[in-house]
PDBML (XML) file of the C-alpha atoms, coordinates in Angstrom:
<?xml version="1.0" encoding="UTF-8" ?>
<PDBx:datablock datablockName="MODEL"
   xmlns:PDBx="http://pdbml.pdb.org/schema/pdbx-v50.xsd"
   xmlns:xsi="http://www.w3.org/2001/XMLSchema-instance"
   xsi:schemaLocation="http://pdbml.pdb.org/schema/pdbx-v50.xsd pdbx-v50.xsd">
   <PDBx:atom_siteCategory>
      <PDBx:atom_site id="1">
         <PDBx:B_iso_or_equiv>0.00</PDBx:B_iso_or_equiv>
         <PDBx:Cartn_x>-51.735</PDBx:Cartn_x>
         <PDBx:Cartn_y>-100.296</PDBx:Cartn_y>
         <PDBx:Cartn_z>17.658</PDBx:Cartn_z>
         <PDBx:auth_asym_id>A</PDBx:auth_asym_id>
         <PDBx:auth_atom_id>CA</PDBx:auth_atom_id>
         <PDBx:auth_comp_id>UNK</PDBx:auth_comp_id>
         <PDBx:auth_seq_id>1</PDBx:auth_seq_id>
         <PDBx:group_PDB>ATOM</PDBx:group_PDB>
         <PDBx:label_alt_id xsi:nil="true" />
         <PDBx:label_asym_id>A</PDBx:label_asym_id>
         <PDBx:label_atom_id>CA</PDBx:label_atom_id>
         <PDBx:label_comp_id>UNK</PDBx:label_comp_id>
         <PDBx:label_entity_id>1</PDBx:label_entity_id>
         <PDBx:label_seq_id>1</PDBx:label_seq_id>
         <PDBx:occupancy>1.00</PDBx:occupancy>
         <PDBx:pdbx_PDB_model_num>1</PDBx:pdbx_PDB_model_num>
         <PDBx:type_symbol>C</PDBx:type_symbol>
      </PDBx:atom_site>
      <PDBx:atom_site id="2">
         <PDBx:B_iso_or_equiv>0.00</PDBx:B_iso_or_equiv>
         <PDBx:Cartn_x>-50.752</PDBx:Cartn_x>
         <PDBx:Cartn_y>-99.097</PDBx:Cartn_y>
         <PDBx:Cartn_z>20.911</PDBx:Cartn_z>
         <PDBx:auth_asym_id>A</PDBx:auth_asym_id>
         <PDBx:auth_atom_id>CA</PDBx:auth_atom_id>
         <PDBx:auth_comp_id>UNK</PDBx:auth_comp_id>
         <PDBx:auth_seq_id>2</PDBx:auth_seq_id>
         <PDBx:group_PDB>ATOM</PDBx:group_PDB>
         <PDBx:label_alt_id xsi:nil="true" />
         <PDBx:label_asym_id>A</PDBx:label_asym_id>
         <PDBx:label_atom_id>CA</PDBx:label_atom_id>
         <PDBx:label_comp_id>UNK</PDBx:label_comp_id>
         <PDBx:label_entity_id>1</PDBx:label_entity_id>
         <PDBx:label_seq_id>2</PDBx:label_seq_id>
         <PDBx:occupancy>1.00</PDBx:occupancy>
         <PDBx:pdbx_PDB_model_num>1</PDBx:pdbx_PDB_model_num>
         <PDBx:type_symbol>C</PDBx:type_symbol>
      </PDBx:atom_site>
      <PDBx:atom_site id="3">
         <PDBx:B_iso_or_equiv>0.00</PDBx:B_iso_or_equiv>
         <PDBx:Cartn_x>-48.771</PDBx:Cartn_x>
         <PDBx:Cartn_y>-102.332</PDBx:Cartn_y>
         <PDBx:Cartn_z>21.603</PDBx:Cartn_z>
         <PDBx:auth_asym_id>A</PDBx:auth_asym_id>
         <PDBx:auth_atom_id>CA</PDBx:auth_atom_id>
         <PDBx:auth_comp_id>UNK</PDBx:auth_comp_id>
         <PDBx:auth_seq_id>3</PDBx:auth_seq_id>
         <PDBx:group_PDB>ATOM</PDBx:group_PDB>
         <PDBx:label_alt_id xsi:nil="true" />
         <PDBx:label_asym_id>A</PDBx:label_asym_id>
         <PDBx:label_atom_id>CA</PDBx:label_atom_id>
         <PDBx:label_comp_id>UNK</PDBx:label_comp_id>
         <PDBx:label_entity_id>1</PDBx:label_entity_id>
         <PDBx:label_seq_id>3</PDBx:label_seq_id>
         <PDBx:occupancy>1.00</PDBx:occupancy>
         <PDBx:pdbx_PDB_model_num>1</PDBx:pdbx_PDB_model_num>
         <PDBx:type_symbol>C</PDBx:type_symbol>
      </PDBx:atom_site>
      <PDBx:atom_site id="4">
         <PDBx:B_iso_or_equiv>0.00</PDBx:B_iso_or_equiv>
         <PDBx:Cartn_x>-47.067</PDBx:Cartn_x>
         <PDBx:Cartn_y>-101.558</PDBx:Cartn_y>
         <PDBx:Cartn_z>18.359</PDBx:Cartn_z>
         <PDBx:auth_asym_id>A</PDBx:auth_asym_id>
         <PDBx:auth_atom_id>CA</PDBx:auth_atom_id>
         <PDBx:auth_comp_id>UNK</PDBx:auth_comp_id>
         <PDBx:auth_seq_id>4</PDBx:auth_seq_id>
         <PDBx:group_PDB>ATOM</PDBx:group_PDB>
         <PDBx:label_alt_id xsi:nil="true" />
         <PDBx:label_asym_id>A</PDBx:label_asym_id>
         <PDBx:label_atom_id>CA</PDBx:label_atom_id>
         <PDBx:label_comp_id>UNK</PDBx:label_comp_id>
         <PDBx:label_entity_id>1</PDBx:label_entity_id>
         <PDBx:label_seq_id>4</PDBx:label_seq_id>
         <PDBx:occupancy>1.00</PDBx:occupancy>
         <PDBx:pdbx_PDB_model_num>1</PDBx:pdbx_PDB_model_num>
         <PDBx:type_symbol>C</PDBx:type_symbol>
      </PDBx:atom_site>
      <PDBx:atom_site id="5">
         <PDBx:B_iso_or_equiv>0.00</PDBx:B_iso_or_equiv>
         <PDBx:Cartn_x>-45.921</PDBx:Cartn_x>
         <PDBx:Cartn_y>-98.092</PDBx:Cartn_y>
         <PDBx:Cartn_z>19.247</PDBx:Cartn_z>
         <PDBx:auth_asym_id>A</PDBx:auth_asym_id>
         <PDBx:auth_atom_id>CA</PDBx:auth_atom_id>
         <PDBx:auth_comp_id>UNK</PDBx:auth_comp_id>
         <PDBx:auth_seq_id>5</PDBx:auth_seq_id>
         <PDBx:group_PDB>ATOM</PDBx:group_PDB>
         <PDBx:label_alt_id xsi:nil="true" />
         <PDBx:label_asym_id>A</PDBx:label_asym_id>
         <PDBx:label_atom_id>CA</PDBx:label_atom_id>
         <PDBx:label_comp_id>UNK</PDBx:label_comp_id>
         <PDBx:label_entity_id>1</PDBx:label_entity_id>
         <PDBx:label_seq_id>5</PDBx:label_seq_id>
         <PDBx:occupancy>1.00</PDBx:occupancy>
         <PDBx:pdbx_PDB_model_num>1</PDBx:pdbx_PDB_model_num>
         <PDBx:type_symbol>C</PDBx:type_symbol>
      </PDBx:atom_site>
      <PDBx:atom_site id="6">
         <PDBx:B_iso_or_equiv>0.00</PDBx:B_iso_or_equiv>
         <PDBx:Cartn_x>-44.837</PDBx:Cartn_x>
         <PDBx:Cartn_y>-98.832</PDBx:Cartn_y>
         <PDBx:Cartn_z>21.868</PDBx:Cartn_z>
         <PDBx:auth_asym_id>A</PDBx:auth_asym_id>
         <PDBx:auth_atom_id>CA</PDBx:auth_atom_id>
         <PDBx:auth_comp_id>UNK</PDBx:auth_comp_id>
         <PDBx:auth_seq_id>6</PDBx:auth_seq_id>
         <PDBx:group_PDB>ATOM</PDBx:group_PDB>
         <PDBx:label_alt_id xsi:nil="true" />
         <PDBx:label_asym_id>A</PDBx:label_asym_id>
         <PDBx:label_atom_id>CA</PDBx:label_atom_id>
         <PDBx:label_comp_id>UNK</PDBx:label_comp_id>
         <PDBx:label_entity_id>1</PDBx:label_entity_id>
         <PDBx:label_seq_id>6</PDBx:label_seq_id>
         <PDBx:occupancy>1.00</PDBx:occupancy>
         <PDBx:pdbx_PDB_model_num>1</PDBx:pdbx_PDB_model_num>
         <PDBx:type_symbol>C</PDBx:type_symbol>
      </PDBx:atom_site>
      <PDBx:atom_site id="7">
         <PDBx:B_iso_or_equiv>0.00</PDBx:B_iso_or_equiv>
         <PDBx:Cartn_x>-42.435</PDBx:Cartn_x>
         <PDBx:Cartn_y>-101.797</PDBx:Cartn_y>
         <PDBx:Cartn_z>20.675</PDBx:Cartn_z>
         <PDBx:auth_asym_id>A</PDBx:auth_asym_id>
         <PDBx:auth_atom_id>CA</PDBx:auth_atom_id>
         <PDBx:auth_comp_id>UNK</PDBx:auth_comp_id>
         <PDBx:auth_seq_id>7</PDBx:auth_seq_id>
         <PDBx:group_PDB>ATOM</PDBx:group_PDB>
         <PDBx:label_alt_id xsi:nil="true" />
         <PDBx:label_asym_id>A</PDBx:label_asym_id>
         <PDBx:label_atom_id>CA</PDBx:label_atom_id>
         <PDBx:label_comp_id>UNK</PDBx:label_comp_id>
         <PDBx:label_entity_id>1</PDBx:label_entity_id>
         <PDBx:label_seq_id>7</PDBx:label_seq_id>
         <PDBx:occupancy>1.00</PDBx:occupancy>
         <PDBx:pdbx_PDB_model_num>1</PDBx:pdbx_PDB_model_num>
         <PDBx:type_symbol>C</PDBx:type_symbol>
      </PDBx:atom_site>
      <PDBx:atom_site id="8">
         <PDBx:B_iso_or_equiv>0.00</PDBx:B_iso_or_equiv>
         <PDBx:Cartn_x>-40.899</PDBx:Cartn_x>
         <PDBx:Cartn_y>-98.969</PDBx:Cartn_y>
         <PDBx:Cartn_z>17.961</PDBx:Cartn_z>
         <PDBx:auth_asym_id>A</PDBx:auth_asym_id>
         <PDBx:auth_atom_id>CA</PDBx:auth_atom_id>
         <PDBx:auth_comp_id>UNK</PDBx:auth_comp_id>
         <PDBx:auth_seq_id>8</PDBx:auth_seq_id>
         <PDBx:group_PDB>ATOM</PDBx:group_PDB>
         <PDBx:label_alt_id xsi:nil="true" />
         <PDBx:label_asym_id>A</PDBx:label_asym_id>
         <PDBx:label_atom_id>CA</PDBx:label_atom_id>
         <PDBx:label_comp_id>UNK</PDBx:label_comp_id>
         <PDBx:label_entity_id>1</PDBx:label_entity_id>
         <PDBx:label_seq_id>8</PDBx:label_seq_id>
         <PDBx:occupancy>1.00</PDBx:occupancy>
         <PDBx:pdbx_PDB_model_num>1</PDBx:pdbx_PDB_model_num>
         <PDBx:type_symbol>C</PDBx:type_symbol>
      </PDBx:atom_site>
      <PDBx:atom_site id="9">
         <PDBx:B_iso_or_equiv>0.00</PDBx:B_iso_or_equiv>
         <PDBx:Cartn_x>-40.882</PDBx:Cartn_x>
         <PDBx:Cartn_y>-96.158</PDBx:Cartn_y>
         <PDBx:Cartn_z>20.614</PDBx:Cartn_z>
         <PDBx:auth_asym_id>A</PDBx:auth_asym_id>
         <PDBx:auth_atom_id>CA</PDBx:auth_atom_id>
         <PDBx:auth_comp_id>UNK</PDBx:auth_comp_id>
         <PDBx:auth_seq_id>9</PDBx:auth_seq_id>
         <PDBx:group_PDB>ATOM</PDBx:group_PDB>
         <PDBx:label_alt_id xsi:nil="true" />
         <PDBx:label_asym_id>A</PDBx:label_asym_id>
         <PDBx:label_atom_id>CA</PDBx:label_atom_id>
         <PDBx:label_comp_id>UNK</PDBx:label_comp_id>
         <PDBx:label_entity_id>1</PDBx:label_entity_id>
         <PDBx:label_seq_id>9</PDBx:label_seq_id>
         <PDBx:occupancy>1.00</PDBx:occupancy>
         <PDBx:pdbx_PDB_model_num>1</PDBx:pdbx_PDB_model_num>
         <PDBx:type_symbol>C</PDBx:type_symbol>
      </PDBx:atom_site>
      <PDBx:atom_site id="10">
         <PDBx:B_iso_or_equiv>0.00</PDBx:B_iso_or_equiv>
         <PDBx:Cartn_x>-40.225</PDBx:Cartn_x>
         <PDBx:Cartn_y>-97.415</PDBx:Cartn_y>
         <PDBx:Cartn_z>23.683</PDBx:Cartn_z>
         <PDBx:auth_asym_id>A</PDBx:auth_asym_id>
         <PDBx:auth_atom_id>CA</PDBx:auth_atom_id>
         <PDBx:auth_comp_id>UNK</PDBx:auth_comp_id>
         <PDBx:auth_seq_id>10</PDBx:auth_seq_id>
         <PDBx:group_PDB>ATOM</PDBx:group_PDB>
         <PDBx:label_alt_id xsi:nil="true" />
         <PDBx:label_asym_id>A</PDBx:label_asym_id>
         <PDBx:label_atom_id>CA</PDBx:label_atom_id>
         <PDBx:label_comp_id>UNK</PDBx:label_comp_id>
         <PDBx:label_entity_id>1</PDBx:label_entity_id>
         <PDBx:label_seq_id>10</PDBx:label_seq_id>
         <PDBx:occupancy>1.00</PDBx:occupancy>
         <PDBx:pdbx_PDB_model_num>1</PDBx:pdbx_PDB_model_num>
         <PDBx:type_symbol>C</PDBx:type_symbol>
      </PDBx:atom_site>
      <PDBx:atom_site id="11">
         <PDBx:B_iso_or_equiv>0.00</PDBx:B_iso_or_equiv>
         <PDBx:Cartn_x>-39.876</PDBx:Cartn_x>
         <PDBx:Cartn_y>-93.811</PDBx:Cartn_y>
         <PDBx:Cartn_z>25.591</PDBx:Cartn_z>
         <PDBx:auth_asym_id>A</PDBx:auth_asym_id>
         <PDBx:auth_atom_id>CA</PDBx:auth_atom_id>
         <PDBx:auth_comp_id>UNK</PDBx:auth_comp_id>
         <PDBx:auth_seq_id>11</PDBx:auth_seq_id>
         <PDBx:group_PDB>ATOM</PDBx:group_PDB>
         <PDBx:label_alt_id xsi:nil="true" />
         <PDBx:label_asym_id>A</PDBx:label_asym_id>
         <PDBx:label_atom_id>CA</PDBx:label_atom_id>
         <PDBx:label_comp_id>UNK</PDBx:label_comp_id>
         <PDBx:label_entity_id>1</PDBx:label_entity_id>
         <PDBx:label_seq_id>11</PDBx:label_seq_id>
         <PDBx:occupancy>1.00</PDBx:occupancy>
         <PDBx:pdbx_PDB_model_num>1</PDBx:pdbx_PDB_model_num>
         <PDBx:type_symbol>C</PDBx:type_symbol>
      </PDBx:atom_site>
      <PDBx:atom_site id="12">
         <PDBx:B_iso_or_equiv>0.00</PDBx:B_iso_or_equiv>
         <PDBx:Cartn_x>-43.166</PDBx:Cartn_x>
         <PDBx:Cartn_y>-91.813</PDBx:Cartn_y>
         <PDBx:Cartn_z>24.149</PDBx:Cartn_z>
         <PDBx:auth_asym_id>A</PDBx:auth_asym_id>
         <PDBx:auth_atom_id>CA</PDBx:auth_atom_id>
         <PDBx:auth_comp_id>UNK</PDBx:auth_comp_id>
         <PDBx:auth_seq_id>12</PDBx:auth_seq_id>
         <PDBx:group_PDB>ATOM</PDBx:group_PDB>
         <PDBx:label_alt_id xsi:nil="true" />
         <PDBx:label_asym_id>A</PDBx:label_asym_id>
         <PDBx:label_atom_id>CA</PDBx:label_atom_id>
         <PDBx:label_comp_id>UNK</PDBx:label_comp_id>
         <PDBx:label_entity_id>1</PDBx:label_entity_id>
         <PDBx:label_seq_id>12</PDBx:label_seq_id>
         <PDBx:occupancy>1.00</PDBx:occupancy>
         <PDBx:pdbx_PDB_model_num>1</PDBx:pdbx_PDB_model_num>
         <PDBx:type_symbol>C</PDBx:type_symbol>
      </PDBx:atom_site>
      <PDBx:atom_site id="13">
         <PDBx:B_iso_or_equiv>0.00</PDBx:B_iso_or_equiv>
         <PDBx:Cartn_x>-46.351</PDBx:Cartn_x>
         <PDBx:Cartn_y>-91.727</PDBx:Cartn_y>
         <PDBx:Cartn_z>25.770</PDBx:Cartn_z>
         <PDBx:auth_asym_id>A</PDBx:auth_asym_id>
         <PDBx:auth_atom_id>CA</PDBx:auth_atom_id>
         <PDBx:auth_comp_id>UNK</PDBx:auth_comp_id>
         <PDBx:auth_seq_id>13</PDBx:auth_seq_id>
         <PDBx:group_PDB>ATOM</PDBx:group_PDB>
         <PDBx:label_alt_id xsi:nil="true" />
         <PDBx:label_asym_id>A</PDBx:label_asym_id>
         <PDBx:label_atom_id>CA</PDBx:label_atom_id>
         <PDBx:label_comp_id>UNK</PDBx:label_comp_id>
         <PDBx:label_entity_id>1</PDBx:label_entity_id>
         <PDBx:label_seq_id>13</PDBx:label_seq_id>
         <PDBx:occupancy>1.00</PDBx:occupancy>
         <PDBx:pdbx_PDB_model_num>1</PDBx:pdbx_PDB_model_num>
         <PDBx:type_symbol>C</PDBx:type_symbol>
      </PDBx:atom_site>
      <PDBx:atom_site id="14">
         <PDBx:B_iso_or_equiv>0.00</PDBx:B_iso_or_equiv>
         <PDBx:Cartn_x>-49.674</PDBx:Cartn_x>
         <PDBx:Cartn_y>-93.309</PDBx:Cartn_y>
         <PDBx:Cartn_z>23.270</PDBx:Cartn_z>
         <PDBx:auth_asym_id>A</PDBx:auth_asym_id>
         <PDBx:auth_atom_id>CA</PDBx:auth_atom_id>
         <PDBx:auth_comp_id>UNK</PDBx:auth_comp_id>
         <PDBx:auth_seq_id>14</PDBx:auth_seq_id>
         <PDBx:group_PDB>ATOM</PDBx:group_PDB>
         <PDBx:label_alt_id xsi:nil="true" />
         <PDBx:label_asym_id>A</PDBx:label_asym_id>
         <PDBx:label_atom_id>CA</PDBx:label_atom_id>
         <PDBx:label_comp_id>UNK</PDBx:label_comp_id>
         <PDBx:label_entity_id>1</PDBx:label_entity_id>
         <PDBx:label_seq_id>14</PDBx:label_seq_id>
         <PDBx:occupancy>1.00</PDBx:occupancy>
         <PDBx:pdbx_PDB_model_num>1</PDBx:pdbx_PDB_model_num>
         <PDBx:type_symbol>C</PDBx:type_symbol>
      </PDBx:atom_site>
      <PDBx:atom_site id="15">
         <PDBx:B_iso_or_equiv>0.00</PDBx:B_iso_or_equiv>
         <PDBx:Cartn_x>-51.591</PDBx:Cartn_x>
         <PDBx:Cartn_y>-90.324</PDBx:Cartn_y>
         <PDBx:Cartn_z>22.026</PDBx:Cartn_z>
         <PDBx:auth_asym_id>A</PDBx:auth_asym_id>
         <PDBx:auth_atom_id>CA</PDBx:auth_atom_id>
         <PDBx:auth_comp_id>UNK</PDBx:auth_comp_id>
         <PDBx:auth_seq_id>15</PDBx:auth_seq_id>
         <PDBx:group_PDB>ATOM</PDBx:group_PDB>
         <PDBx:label_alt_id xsi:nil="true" />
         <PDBx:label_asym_id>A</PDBx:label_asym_id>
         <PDBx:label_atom_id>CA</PDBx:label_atom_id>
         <PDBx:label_comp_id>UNK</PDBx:label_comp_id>
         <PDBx:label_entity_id>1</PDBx:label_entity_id>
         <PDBx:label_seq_id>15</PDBx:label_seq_id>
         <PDBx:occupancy>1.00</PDBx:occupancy>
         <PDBx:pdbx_PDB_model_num>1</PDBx:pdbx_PDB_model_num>
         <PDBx:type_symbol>C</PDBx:type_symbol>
      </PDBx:atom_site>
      <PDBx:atom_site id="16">
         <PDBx:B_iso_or_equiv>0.00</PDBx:B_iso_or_equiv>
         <PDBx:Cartn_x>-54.417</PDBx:Cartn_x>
         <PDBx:Cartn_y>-90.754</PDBx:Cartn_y>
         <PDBx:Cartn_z>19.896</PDBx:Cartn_z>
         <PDBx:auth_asym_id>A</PDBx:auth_asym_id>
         <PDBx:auth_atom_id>CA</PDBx:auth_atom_id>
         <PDBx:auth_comp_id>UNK</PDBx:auth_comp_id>
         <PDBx:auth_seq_id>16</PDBx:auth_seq_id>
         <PDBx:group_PDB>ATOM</PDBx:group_PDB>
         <PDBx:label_alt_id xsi:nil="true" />
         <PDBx:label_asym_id>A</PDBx:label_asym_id>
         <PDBx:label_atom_id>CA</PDBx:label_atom_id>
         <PDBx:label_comp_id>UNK</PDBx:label_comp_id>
         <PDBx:label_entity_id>1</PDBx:label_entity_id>
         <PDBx:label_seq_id>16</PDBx:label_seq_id>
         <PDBx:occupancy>1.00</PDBx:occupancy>
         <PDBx:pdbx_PDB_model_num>1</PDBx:pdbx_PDB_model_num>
         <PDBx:type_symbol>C</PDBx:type_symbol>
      </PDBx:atom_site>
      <PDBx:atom_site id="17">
         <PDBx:B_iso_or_equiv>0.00</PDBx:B_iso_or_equiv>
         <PDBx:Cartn_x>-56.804</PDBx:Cartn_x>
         <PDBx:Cartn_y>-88.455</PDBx:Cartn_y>
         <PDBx:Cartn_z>18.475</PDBx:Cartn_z>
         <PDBx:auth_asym_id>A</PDBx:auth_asym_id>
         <PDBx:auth_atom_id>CA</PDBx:auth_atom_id>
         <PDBx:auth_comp_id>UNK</PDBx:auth_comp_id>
         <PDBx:auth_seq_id>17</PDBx:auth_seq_id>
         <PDBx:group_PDB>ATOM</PDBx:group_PDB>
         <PDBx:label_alt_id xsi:nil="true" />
         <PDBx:label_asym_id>A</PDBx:label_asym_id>
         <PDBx:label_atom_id>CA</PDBx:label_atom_id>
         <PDBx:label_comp_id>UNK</PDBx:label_comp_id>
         <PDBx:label_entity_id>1</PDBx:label_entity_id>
         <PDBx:label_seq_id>17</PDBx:label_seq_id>
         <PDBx:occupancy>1.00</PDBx:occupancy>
         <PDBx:pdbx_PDB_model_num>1</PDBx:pdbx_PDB_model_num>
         <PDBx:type_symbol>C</PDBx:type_symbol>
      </PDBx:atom_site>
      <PDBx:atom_site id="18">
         <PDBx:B_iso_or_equiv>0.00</PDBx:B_iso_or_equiv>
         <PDBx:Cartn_x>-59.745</PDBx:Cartn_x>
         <PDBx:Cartn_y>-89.556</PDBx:Cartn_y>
         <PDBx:Cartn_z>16.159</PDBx:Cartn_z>
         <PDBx:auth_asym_id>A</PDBx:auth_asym_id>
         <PDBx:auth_atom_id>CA</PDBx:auth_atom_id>
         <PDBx:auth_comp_id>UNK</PDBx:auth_comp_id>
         <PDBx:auth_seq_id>18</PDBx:auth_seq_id>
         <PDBx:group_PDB>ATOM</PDBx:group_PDB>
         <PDBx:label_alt_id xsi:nil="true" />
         <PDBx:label_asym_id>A</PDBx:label_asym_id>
         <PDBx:label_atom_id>CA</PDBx:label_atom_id>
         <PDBx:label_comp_id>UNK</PDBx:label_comp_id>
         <PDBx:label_entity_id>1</PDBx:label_entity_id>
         <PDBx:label_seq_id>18</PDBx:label_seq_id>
         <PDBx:occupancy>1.00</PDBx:occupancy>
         <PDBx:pdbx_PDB_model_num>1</PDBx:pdbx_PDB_model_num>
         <PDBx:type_symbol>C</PDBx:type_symbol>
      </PDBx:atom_site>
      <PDBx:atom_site id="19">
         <PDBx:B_iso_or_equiv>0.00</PDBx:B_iso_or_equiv>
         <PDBx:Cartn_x>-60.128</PDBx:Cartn_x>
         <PDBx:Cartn_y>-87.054</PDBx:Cartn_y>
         <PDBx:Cartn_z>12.751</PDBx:Cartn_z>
         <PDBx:auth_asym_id>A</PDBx:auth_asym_id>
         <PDBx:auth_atom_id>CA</PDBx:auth_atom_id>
         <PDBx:auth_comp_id>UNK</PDBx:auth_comp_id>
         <PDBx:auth_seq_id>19</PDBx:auth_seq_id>
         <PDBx:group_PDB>ATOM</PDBx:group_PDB>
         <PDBx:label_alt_id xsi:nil="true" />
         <PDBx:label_asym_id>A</PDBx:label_asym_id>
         <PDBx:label_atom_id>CA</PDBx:label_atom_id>
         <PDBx:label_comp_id>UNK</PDBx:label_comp_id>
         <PDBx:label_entity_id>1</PDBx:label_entity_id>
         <PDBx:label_seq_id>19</PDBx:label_seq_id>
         <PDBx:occupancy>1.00</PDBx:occupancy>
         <PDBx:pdbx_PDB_model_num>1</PDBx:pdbx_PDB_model_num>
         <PDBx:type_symbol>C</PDBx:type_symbol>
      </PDBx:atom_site>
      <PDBx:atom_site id="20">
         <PDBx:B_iso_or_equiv>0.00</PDBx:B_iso_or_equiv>
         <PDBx:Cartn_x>-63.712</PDBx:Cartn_x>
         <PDBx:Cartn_y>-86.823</PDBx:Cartn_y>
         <PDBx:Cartn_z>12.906</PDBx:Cartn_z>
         <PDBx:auth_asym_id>A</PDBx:auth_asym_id>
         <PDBx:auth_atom_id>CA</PDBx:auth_atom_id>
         <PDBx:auth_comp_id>UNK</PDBx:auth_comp_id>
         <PDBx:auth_seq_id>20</PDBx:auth_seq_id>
         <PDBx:group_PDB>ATOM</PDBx:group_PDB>
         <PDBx:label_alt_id xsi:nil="true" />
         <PDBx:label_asym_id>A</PDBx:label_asym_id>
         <PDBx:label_atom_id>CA</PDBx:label_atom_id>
         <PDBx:label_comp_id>UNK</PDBx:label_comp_id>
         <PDBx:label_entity_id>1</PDBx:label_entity_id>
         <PDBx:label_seq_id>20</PDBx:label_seq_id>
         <PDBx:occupancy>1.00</PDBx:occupancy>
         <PDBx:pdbx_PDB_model_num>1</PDBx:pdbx_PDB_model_num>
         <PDBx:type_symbol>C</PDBx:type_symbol>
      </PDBx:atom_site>
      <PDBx:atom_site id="21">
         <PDBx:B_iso_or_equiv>0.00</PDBx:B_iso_or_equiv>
         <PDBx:Cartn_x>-63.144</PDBx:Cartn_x>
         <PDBx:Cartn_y>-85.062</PDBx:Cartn_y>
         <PDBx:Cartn_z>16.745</PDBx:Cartn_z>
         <PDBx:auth_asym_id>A</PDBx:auth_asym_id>
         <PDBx:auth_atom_id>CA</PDBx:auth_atom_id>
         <PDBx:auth_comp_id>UNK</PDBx:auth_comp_id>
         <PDBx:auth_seq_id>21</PDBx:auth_seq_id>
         <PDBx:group_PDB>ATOM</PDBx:group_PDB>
         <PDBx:label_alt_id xsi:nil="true" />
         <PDBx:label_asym_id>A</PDBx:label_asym_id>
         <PDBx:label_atom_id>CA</PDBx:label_atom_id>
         <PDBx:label_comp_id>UNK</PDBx:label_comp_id>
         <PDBx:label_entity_id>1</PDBx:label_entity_id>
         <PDBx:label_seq_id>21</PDBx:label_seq_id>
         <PDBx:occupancy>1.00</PDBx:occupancy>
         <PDBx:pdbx_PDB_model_num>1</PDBx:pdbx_PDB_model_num>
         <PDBx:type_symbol>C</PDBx:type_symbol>
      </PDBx:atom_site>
      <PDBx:atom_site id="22">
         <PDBx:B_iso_or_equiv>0.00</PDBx:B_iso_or_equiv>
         <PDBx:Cartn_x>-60.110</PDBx:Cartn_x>
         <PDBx:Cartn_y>-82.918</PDBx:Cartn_y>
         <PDBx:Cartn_z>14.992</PDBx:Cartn_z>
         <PDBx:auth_asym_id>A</PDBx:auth_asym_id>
         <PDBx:auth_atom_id>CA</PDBx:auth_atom_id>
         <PDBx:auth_comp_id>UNK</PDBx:auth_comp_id>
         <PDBx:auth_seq_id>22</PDBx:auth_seq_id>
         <PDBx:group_PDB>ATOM</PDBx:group_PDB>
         <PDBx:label_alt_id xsi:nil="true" />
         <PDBx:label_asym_id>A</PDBx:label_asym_id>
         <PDBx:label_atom_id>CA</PDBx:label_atom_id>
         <PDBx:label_comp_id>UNK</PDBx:label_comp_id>
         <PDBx:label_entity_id>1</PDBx:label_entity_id>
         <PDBx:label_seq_id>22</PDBx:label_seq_id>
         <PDBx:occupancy>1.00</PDBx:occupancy>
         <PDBx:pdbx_PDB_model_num>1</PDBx:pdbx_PDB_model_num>
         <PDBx:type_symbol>C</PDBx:type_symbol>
      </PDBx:atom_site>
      <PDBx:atom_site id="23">
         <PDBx:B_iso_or_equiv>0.00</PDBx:B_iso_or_equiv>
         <PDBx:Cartn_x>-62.250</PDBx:Cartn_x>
         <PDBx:Cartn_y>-81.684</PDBx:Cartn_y>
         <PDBx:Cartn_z>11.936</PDBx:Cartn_z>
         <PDBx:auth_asym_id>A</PDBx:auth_asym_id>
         <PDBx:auth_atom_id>CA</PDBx:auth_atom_id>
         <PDBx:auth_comp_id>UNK</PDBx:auth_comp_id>
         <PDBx:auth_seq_id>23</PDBx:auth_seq_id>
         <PDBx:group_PDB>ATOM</PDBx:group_PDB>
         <PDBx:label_alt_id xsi:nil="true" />
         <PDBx:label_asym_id>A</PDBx:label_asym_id>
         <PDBx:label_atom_id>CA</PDBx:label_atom_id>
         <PDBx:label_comp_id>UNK</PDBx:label_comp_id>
         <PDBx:label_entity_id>1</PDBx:label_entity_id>
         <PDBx:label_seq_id>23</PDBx:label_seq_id>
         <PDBx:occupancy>1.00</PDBx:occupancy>
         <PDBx:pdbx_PDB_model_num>1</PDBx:pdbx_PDB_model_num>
         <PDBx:type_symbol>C</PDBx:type_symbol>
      </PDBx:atom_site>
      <PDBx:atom_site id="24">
         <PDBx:B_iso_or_equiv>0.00</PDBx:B_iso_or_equiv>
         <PDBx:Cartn_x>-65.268</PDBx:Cartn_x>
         <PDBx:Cartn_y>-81.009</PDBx:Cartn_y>
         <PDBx:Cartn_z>14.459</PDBx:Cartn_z>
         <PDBx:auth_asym_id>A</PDBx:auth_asym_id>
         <PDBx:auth_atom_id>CA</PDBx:auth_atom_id>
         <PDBx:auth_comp_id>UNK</PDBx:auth_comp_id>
         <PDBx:auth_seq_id>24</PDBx:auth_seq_id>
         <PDBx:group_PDB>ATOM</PDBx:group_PDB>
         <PDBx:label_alt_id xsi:nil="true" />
         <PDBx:label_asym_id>A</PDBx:label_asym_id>
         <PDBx:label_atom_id>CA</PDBx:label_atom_id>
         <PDBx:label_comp_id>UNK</PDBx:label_comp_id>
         <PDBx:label_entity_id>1</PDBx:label_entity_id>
         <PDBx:label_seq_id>24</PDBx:label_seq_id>
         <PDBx:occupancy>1.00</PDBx:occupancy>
         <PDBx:pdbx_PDB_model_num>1</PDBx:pdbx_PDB_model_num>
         <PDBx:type_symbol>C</PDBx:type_symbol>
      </PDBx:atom_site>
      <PDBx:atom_site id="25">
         <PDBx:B_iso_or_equiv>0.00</PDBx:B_iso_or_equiv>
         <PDBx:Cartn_x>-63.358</PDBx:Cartn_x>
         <PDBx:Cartn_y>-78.959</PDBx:Cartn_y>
         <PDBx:Cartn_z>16.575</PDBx:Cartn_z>
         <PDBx:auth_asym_id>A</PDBx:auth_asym_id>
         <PDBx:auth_atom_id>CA</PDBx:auth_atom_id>
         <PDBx:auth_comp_id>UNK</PDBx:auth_comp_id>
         <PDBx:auth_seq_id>25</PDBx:auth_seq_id>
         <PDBx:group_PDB>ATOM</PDBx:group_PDB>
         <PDBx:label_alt_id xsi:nil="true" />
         <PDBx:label_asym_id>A</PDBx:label_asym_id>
         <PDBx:label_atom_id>CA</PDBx:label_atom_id>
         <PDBx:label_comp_id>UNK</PDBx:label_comp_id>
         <PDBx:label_entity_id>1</PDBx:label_entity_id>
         <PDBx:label_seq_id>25</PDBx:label_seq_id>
         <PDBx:occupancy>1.00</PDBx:occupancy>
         <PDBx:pdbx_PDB_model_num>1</PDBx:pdbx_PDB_model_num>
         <PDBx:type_symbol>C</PDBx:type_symbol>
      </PDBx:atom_site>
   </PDBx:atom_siteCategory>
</PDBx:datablock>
């Protein structure tokens, strides 16, 4: 996935964030 994102945008930094951690907080 992060290979991916970064192939369709080349200038952002990967981010990720899992739901269950989201809804928890």
């Amino acid at each position: 996935i992060k290979a991916t994102f970064e192939q369709s945008v080349p200038n952002s930094a990967f981010e990720y964030t899992f739901i269950d951690e989201n809804l928890e907080s």
